[in-house]
C-alpha atoms as a PDB file:
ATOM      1  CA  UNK A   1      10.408  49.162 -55.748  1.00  0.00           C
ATOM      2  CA  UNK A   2      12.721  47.523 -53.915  1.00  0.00           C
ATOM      3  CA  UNK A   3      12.362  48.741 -50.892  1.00  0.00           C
ATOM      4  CA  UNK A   4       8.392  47.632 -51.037  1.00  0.00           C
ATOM      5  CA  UNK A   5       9.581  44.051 -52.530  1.00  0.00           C
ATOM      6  CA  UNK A   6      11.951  44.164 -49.255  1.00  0.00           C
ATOM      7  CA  UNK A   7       9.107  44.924 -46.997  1.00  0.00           C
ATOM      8  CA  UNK A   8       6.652  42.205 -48.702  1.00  0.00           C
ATOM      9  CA  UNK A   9       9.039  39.800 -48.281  1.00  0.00           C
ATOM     10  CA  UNK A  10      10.133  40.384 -44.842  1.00  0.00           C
ATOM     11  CA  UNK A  11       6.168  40.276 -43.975  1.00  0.00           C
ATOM     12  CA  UNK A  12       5.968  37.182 -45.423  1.00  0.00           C
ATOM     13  CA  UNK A  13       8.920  35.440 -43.384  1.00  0.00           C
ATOM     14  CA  UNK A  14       7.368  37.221 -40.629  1.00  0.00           C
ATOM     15  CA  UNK A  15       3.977  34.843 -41.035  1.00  0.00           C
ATOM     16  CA  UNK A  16       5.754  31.897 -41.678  1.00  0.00           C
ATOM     17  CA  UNK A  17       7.731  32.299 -38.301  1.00  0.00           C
ATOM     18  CA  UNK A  18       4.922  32.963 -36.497  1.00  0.00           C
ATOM     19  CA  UNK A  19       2.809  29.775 -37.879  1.00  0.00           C
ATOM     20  CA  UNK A  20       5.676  27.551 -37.467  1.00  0.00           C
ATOM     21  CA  UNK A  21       6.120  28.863 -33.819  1.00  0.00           C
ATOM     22  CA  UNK A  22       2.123  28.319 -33.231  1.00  0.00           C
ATOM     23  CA  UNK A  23       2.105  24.873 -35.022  1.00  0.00           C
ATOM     24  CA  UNK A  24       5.189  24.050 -32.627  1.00  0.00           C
ATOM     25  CA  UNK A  25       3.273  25.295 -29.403  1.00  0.00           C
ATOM     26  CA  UNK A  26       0.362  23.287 -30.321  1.00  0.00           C
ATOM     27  CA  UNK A  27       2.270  20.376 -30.927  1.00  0.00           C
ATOM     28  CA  UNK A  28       4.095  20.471 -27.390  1.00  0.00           C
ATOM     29  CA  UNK A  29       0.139  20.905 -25.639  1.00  0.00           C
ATOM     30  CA  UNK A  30      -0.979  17.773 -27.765  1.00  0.00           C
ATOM     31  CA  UNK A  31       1.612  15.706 -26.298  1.00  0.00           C
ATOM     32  CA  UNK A  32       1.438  16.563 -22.806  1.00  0.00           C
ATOM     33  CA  UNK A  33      -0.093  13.293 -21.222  1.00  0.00           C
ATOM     34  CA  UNK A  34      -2.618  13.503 -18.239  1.00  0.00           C
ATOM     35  CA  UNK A  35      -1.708  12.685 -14.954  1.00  0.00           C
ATOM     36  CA  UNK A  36      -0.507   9.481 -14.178  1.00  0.00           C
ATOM     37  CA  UNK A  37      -3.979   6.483 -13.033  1.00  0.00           C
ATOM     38  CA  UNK A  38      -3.648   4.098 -10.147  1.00  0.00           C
ATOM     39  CA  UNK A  39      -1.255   1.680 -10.965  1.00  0.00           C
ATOM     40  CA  UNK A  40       1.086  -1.288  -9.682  1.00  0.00           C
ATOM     41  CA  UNK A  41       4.509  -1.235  -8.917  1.00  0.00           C
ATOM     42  CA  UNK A  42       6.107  -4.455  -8.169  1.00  0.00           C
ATOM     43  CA  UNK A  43       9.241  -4.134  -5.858  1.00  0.00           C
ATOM     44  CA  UNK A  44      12.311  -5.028  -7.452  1.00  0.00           C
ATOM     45  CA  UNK A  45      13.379  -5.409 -10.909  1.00  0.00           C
ATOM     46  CA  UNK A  46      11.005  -8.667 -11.742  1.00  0.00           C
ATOM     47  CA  UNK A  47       8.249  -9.900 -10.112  1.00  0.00           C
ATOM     48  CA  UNK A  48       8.391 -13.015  -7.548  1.00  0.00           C
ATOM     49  CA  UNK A  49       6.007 -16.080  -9.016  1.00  0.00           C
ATOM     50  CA  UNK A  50       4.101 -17.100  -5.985  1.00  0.00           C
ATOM     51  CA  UNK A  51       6.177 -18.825  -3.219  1.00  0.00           C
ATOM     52  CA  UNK A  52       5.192 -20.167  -0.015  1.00  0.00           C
ATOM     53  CA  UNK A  53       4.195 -16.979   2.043  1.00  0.00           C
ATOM     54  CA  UNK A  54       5.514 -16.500   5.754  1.00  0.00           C
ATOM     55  CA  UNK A  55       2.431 -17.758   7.298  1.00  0.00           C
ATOM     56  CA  UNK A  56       1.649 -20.865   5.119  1.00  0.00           C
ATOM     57  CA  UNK A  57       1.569 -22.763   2.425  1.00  0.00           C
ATOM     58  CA  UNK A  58       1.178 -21.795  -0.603  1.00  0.00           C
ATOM     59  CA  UNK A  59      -2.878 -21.636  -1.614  1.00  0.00           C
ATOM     60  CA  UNK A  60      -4.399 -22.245  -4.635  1.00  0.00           C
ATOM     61  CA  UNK A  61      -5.397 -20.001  -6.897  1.00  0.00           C
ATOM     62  CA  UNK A  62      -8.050 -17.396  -5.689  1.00  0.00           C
ATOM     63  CA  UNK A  63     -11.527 -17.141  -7.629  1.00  0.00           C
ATOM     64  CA  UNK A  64     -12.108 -15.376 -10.415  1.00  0.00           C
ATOM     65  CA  UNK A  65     -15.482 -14.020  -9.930  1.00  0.00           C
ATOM     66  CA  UNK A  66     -16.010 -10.106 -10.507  1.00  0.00           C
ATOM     67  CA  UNK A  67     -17.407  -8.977  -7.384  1.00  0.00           C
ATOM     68  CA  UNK A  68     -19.628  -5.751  -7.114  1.00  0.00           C
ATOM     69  CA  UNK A  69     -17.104  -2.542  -5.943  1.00  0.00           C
ATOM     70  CA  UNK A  70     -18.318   0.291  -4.254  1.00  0.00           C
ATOM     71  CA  UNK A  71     -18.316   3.535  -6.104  1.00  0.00           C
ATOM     72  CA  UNK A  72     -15.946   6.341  -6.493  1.00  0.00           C
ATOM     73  CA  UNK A  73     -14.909   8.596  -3.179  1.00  0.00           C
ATOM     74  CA  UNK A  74     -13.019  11.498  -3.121  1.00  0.00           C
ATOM     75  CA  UNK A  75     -11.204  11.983   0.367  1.00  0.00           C
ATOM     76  CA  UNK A  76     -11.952  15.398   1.494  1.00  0.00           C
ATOM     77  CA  UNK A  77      -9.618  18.369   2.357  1.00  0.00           C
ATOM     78  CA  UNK A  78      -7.237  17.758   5.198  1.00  0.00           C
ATOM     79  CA  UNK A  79      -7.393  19.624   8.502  1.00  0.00           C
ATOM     80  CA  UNK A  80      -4.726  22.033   7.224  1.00  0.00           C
ATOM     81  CA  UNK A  81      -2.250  21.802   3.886  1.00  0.00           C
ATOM     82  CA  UNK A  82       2.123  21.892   4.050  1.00  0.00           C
ATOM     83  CA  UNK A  83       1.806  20.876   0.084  1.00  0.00           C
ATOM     84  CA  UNK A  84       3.581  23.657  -2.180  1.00  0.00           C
ATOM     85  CA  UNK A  85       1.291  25.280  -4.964  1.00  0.00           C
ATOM     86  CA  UNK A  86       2.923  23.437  -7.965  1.00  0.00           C
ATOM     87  CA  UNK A  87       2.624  20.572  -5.899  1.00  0.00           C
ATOM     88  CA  UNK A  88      -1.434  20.817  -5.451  1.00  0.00           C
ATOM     89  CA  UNK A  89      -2.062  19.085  -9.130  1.00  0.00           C
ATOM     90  CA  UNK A  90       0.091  16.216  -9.144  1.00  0.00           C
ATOM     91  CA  UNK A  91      -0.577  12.575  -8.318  1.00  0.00           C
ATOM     92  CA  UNK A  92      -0.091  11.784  -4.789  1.00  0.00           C
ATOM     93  CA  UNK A  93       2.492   9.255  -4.116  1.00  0.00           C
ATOM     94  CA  UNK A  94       1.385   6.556  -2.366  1.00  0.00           C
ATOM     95  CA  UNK A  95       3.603   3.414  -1.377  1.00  0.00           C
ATOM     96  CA  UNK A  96       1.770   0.573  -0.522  1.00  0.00           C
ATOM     97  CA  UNK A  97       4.440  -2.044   1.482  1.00  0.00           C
ATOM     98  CA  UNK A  98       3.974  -5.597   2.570  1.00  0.00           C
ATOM     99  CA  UNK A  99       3.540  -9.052   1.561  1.00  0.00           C
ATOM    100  CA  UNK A 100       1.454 -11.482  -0.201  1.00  0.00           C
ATOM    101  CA  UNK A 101      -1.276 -10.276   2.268  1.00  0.00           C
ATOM    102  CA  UNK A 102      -1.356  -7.072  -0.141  1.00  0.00           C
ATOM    103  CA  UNK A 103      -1.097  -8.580  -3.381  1.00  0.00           C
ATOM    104  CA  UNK A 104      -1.182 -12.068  -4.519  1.00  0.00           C
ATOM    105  CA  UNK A 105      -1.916 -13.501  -7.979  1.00  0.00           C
ATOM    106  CA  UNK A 106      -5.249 -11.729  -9.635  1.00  0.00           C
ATOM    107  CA  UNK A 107      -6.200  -9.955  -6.149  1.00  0.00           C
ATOM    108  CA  UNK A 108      -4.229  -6.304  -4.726  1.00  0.00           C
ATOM    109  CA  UNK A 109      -5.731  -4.400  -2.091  1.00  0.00           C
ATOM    110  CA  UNK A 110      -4.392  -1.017  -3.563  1.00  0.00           C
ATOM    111  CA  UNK A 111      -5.617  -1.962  -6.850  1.00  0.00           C
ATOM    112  CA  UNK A 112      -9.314  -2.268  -5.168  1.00  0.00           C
ATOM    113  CA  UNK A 113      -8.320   0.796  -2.842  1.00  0.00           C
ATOM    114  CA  UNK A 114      -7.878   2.827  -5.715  1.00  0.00           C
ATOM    115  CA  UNK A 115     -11.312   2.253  -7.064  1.00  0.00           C
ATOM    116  CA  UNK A 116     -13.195   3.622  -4.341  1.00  0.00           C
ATOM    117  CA  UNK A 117     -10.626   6.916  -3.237  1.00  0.00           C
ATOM    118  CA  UNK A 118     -10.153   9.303  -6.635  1.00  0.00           C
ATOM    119  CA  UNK A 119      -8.714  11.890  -5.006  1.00  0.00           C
ATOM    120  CA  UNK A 120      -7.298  13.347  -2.228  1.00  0.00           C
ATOM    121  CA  UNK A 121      -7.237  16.779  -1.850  1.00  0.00           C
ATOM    122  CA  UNK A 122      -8.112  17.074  -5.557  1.00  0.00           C
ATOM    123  CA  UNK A 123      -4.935  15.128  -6.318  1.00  0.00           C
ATOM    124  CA  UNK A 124      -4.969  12.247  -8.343  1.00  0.00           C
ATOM    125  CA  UNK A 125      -4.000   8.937  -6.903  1.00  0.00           C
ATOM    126  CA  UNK A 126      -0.460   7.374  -7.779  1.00  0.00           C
ATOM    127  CA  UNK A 127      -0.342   4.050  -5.749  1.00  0.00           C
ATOM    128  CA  UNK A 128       2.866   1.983  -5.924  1.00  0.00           C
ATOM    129  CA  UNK A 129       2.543  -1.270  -4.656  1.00  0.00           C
ATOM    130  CA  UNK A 130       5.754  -2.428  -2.914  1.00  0.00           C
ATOM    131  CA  UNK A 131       5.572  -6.430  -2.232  1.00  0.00           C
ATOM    132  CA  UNK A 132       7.738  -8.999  -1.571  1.00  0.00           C
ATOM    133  CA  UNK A 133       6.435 -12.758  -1.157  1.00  0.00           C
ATOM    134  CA  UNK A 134       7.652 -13.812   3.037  1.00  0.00           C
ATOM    135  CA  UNK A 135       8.497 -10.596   3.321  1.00  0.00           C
ATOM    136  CA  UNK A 136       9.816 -10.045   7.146  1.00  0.00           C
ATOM    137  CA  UNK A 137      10.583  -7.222   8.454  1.00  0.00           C
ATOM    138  CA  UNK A 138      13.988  -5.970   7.149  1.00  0.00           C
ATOM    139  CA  UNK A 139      12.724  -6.684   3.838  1.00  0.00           C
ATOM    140  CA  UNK A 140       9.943  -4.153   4.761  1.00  0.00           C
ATOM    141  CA  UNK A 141      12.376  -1.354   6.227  1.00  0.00           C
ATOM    142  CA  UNK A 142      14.143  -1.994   2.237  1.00  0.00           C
ATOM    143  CA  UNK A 143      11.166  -1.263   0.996  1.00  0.00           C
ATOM    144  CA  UNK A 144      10.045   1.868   2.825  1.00  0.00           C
ATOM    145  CA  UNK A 145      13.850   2.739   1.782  1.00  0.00           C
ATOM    146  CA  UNK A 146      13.055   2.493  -1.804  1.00  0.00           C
ATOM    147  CA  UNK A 147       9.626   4.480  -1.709  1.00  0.00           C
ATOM    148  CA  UNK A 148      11.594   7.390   0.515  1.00  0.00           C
ATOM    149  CA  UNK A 149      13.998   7.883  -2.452  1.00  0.00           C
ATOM    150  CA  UNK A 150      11.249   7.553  -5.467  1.00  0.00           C
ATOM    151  CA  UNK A 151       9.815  10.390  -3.298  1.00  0.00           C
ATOM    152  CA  UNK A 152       6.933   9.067  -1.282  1.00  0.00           C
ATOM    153  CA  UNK A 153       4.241  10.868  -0.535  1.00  0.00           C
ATOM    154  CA  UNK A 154       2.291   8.880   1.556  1.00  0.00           C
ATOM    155  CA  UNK A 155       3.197   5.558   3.014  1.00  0.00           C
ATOM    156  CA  UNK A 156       0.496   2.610   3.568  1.00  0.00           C
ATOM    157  CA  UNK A 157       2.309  -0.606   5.494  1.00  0.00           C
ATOM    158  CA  UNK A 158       0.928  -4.220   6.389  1.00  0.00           C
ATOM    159  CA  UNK A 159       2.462  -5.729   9.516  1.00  0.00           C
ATOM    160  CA  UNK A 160       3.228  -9.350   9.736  1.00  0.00           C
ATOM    161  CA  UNK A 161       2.102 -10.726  13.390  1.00  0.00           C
ATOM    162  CA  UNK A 162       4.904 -13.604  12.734  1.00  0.00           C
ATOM    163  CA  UNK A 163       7.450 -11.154  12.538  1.00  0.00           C
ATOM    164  CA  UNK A 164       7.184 -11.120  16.447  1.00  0.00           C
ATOM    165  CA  UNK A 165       8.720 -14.502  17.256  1.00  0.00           C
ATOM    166  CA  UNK A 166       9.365 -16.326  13.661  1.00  0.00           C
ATOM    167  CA  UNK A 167      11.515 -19.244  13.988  1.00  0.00           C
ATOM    168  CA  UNK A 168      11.111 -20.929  10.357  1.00  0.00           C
ATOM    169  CA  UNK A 169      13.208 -23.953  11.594  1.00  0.00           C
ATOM    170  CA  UNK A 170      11.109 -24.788  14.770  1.00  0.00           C
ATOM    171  CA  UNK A 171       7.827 -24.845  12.456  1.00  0.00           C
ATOM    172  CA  UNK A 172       9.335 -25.550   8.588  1.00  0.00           C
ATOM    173  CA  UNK A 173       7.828 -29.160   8.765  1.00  0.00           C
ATOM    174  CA  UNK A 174       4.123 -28.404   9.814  1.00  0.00           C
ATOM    175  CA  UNK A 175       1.822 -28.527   7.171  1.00  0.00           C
ATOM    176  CA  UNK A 176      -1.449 -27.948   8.850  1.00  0.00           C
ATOM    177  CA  UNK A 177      -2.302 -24.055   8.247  1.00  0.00           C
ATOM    178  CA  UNK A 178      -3.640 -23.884  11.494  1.00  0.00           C
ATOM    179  CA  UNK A 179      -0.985 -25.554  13.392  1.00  0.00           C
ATOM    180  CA  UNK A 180       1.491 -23.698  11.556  1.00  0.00           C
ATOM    181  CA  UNK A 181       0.338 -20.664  12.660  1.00  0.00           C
ATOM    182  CA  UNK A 182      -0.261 -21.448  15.762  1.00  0.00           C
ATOM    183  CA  UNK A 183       3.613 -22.119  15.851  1.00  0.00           C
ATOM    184  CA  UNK A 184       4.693 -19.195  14.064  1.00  0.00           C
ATOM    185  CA  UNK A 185       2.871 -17.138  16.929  1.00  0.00           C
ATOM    186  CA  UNK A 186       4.362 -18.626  19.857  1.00  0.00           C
ATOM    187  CA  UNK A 187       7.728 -17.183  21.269  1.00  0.00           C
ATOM    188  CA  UNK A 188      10.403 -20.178  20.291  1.00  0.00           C
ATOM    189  CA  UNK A 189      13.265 -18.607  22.541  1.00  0.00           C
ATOM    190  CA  UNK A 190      13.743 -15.064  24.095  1.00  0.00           C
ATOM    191  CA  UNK A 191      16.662 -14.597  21.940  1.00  0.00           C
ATOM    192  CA  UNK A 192      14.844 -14.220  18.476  1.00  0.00           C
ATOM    193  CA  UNK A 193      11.915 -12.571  20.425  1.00  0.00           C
ATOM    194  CA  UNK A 194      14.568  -9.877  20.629  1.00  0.00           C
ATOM    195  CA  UNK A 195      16.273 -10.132  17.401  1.00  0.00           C
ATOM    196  CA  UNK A 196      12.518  -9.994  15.950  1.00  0.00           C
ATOM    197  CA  UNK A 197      11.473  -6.860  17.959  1.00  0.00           C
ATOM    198  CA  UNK A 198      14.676  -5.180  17.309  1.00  0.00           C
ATOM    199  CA  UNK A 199      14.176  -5.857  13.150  1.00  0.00           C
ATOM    200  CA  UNK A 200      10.403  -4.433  13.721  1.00  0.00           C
ATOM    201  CA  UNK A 201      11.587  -1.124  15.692  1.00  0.00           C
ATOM    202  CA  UNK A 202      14.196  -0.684  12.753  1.00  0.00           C
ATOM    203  CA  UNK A 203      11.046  -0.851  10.241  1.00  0.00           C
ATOM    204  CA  UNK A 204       9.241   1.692  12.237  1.00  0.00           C
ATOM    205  CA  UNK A 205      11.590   4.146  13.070  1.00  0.00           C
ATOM    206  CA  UNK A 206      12.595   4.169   9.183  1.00  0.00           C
ATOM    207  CA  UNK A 207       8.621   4.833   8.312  1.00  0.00           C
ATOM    208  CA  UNK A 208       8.238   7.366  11.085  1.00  0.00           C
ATOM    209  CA  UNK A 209      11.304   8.826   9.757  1.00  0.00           C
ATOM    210  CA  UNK A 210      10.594   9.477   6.099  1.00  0.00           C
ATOM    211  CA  UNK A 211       7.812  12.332   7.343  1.00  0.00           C
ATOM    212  CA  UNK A 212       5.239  11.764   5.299  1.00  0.00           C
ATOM    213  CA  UNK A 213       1.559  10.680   6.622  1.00  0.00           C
ATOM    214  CA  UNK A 214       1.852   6.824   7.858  1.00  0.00           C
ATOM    215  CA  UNK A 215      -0.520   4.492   7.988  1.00  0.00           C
ATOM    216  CA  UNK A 216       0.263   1.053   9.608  1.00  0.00           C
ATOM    217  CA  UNK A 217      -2.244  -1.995  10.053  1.00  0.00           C
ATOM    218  CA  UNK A 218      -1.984  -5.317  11.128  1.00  0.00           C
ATOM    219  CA  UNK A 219      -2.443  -8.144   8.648  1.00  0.00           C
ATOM    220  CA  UNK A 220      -5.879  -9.409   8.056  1.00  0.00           C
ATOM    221  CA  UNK A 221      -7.271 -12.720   9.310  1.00  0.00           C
ATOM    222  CA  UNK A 222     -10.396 -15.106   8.371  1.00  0.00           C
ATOM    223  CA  UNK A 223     -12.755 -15.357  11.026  1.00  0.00           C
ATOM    224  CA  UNK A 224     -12.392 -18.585  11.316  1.00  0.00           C
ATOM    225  CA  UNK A 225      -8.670 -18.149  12.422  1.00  0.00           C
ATOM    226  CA  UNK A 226      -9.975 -15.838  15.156  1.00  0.00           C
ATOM    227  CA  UNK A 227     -12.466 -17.950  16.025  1.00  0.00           C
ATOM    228  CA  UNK A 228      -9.909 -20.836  16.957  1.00  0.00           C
ATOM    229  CA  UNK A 229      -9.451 -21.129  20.463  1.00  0.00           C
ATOM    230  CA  UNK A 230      -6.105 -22.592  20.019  1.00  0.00           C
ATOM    231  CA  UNK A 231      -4.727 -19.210  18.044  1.00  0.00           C
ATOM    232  CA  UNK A 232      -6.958 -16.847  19.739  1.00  0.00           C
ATOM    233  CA  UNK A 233      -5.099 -15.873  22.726  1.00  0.00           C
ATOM    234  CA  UNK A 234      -1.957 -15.759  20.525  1.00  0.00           C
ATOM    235  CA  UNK A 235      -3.166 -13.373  18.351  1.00  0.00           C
ATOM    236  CA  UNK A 236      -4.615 -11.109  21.436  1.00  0.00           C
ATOM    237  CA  UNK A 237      -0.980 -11.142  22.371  1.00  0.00           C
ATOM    238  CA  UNK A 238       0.063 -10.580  19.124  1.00  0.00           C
ATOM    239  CA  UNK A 239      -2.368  -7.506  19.083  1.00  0.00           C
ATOM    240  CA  UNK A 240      -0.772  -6.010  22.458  1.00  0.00           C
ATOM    241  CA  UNK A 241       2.804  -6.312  21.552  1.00  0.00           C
ATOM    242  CA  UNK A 242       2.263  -4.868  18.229  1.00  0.00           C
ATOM    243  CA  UNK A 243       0.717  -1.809  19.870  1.00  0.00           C
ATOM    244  CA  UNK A 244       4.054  -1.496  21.910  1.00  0.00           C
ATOM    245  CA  UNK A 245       5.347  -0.302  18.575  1.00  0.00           C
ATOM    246  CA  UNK A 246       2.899   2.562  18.042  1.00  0.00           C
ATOM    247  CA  UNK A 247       4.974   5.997  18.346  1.00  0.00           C
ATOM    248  CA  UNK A 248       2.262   8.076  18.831  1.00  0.00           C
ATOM    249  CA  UNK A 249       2.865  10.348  16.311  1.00  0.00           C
ATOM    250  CA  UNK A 250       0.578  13.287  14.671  1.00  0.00           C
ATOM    251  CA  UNK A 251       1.177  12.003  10.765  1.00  0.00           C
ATOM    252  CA  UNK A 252       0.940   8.139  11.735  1.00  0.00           C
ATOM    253  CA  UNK A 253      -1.895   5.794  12.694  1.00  0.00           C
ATOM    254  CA  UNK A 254      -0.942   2.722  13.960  1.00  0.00           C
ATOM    255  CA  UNK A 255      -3.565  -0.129  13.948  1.00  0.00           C
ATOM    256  CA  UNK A 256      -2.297  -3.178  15.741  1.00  0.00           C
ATOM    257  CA  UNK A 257      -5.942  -4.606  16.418  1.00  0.00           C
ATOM    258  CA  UNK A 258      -6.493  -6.982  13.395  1.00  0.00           C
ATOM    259  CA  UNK A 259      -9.242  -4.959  11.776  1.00  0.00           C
ATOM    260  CA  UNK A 260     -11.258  -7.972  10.232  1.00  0.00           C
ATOM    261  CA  UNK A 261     -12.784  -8.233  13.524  1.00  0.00           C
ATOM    262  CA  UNK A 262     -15.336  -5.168  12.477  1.00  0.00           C
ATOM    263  CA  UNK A 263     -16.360  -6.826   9.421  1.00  0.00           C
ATOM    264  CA  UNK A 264     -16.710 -10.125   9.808  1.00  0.00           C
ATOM    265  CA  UNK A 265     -18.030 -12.779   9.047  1.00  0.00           C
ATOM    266  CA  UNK A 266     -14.965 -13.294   6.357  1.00  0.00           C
ATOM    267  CA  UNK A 267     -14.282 -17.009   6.111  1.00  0.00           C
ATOM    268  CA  UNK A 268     -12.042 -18.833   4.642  1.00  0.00           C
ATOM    269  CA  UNK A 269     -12.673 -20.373   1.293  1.00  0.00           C
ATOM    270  CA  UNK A 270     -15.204 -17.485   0.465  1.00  0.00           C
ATOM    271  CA  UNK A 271     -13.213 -14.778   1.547  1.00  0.00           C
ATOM    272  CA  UNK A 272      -9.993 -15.786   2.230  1.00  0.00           C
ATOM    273  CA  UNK A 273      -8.223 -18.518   0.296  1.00  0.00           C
ATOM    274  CA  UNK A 274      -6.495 -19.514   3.281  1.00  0.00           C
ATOM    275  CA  UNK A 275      -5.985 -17.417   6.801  1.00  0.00           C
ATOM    276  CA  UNK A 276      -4.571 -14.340   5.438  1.00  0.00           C
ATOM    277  CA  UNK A 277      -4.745 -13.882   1.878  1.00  0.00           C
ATOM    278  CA  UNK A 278      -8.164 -12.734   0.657  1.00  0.00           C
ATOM    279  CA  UNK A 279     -10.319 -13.436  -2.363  1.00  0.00           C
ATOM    280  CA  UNK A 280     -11.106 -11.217  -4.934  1.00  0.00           C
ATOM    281  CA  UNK A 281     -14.562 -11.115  -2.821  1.00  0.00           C
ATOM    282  CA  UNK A 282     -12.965 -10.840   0.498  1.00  0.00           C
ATOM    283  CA  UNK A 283     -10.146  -7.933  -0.979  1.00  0.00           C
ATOM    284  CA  UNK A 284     -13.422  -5.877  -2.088  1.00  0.00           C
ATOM    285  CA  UNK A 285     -14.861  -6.262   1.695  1.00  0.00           C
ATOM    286  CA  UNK A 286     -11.138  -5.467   3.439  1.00  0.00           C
ATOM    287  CA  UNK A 287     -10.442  -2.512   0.680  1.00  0.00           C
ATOM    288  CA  UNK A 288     -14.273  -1.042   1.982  1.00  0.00           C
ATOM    289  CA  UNK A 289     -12.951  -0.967   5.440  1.00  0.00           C
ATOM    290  CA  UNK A 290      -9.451   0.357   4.555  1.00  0.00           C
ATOM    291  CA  UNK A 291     -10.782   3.570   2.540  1.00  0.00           C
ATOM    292  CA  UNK A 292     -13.030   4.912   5.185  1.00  0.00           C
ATOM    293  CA  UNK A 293     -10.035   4.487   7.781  1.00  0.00           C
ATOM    294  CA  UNK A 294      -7.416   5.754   5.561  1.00  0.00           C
ATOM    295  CA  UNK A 295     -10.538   8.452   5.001  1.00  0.00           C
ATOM    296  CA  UNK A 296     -10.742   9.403   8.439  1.00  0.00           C
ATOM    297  CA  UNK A 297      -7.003   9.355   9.365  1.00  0.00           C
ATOM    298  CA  UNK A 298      -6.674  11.767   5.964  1.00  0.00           C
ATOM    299  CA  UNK A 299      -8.969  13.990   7.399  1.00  0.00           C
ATOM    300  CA  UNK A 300      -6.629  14.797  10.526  1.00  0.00           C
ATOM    301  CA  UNK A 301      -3.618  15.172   9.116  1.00  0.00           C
ATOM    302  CA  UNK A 302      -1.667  16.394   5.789  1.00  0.00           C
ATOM    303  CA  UNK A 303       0.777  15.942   3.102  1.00  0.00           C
ATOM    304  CA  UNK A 304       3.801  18.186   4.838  1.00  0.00           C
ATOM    305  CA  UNK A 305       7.086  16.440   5.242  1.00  0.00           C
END
C-alpha cells in the first residue's frame, strides 16, 4: 500500500510540474511583443522647439490638412543578401539624419516614407529620425556617429547646400527669405569655403565609413526658389560642388541634383511653407519621389556591412 500511495503521489507532482511548466511557456509566448512599427526618434535627449533653421526664418506653422498618401509598397529583394539568418526577421534600422528640412512641427518625411515602403526584404521598417534644427555639418557627422553605435542598418542623409560657404555673420541681418539665401549661397571668403568643405568631407567619409547602404540627397527646394534668376545659378553651382563629394561607392547613392526639379510644380505656400521646408501636402509629394529612388537604389545593393 504504500508503495502504490508513493507512486500516486509522485504521478500527481509529476502533472502539476508539467502544467506549471506549460502555463509558464505560454505565458513567456503571450508576452513576446511584435516587431517594432515605424517610429520617430528625436536626436538628443529632448527635442529642440522650432528655432530659426539655417536657411531662414523661422515659418509659420504648416497646414493641417490630411492629404491623400499613396498605398503600401514593399521594396523587393536586393540583388544579392550579406544579412545573417537570425538577422532576416528583424526591423531594419534605418537612420534618417538632417535638419528641419526632414522634420519640422506636424510634417516628417520618414514618417510619410514609412507609409508607402513596409518592407524591405520582408523586414519590417525601424526608421529613426535623427534631426537637429540649423543643423551644419559637424552636427550631421554627430549624428551619423550616434546611429553607427545604436547599430544602423541603413543610413538616409539630407545635405544642406549652405553648408558650402555659410557665413551666418555676413547674412544674420537679412530678413528677406530670398535674399537670405541668396547670401547664404554665395562664397563670403575662400577661407570658410575651405573650413566648410573640409566639415562636409568629414560628414562623408564618417557615412561612407559606417558600411552600411547610404543614401545621400540634396535638400529640397520650392520651385519658385529655382525659378529665381537671382538664386538659380547659385544653386547650379551648389549642385556641381556637391557632386565633388560623391565617392562613388557600390552601397552609396549620392544625389547632389536637387530632386524637386522632377516633380515640380511645388510652390511655396502650397507646398512648401517657405523655400525648403514642405507642407504636409508637399512632404506627401517629396516622400512619393524618395520611395521609388530609395526603391531603385535598394534594388542594387544590400544590407552587408
Amino acid at each position: 500500500m504504500r508503495n502504490r500511495r508513493d507512486v500516486v503521489v509522485g504521478g500527481l507532482v509529476a502533472v502539476v510540474v508539467v502544467a506549471v511548466g506549460v502555463a509558464a511557456v505560454s505565458a513567456i509566448r503571450w508576452r513576446r511583443l511584435p516587431p517594432s512599427a515605424p517610429g520617430v526618434e528625436l536626436s538628443g535627449s529632448t527635442p529642440v522647439a522650432s528655432p530659426t533653421p539655417a536657411t531662414t526664418p523661422v515659418p509659420p506653422s504648416a497646414s493641417t490638412t490630411t492629404p491623400t498618401v499613396s498605398p503600401l509598397a514593399t521594396i523587393a529583394r536586393p540583388a544579392f543578401e550579406s544579412s545573417t539568418a537570425d538577422r532576416t526577421d528583424a526591423p531594419l534600422r534605418i537612420d534618417w539624419i538632417g535638419g528641419s528640412d526632414v522634420a519640422w512641427e506636424s510634417v516628417s518625411l520618414p514618417n510619410a516614407f514609412a507609409v508607402r515602403v513596409a518592407s524591405i526584404d520582408g523586414r519590417p521598417l525601424e526608421i529613426r529620425t535623427r534631426i537637429r534644427q540649423a543643423v551644419m555639418a559637424p552636427g550631421a557627422t554627430e549624428m551619423v556617429d550616434e546611429a553607427v553605435a545604436a547599430g544602423t542598418d541603413v543610413i538616409v542623409m539630407s545635405i544642406n547646400f549652405v553648408w558650402l560657404h555659410w557665413d551666418e555673420v555676413a547674412c544674420n541681418e537679412m530678413t528677406v527669405m530670398h535674399v537670405k539665401y541668396e547670401c547664404l549661397l554665395s562664397p563670403i571668403s575662400a577661407e570658410i569655403s575651405r573650413q566648410r568643405g573640409a566639415e562636409l568631407q568629414e560628414l562623408i567619409d564618417a557615412a561612407v565609413a559606417a558600411g552600411v547602404p547610404l543614401y545621400v540627397y540634396s535638400q529640397p527646394h520650392s520651385s519658385d526658389v529655382l525659378a529665381n534668376p537671382a538664386i538659380v545659378g547659385l544653386i547650379e553651382r551648389a549642385e556641381a560642388d556637391l557632386a565633388a563629394y560623391d565617392p562613388h561607392k557600390a552601397h552609396v547613392r549620392f544625389v547632389a541634383r536637387v530632386f524637386t526639379r522632377d516633380i515640380e510644380p511645388l510652390s511655396e505656400g502650397v507646398d512648401f511653407i517657405d523655400m525648403v521646408h514642405p507642407t504636409p501636402a508637399g512632404a506627401e509629394r517629396l516622400a512619393d519621389w524618395l520611395a521609388n529612388d530609395i526603391s531603385a537604389f535598394w534594388a542594387s545593393t544590400g544590407l552587408g556591412r
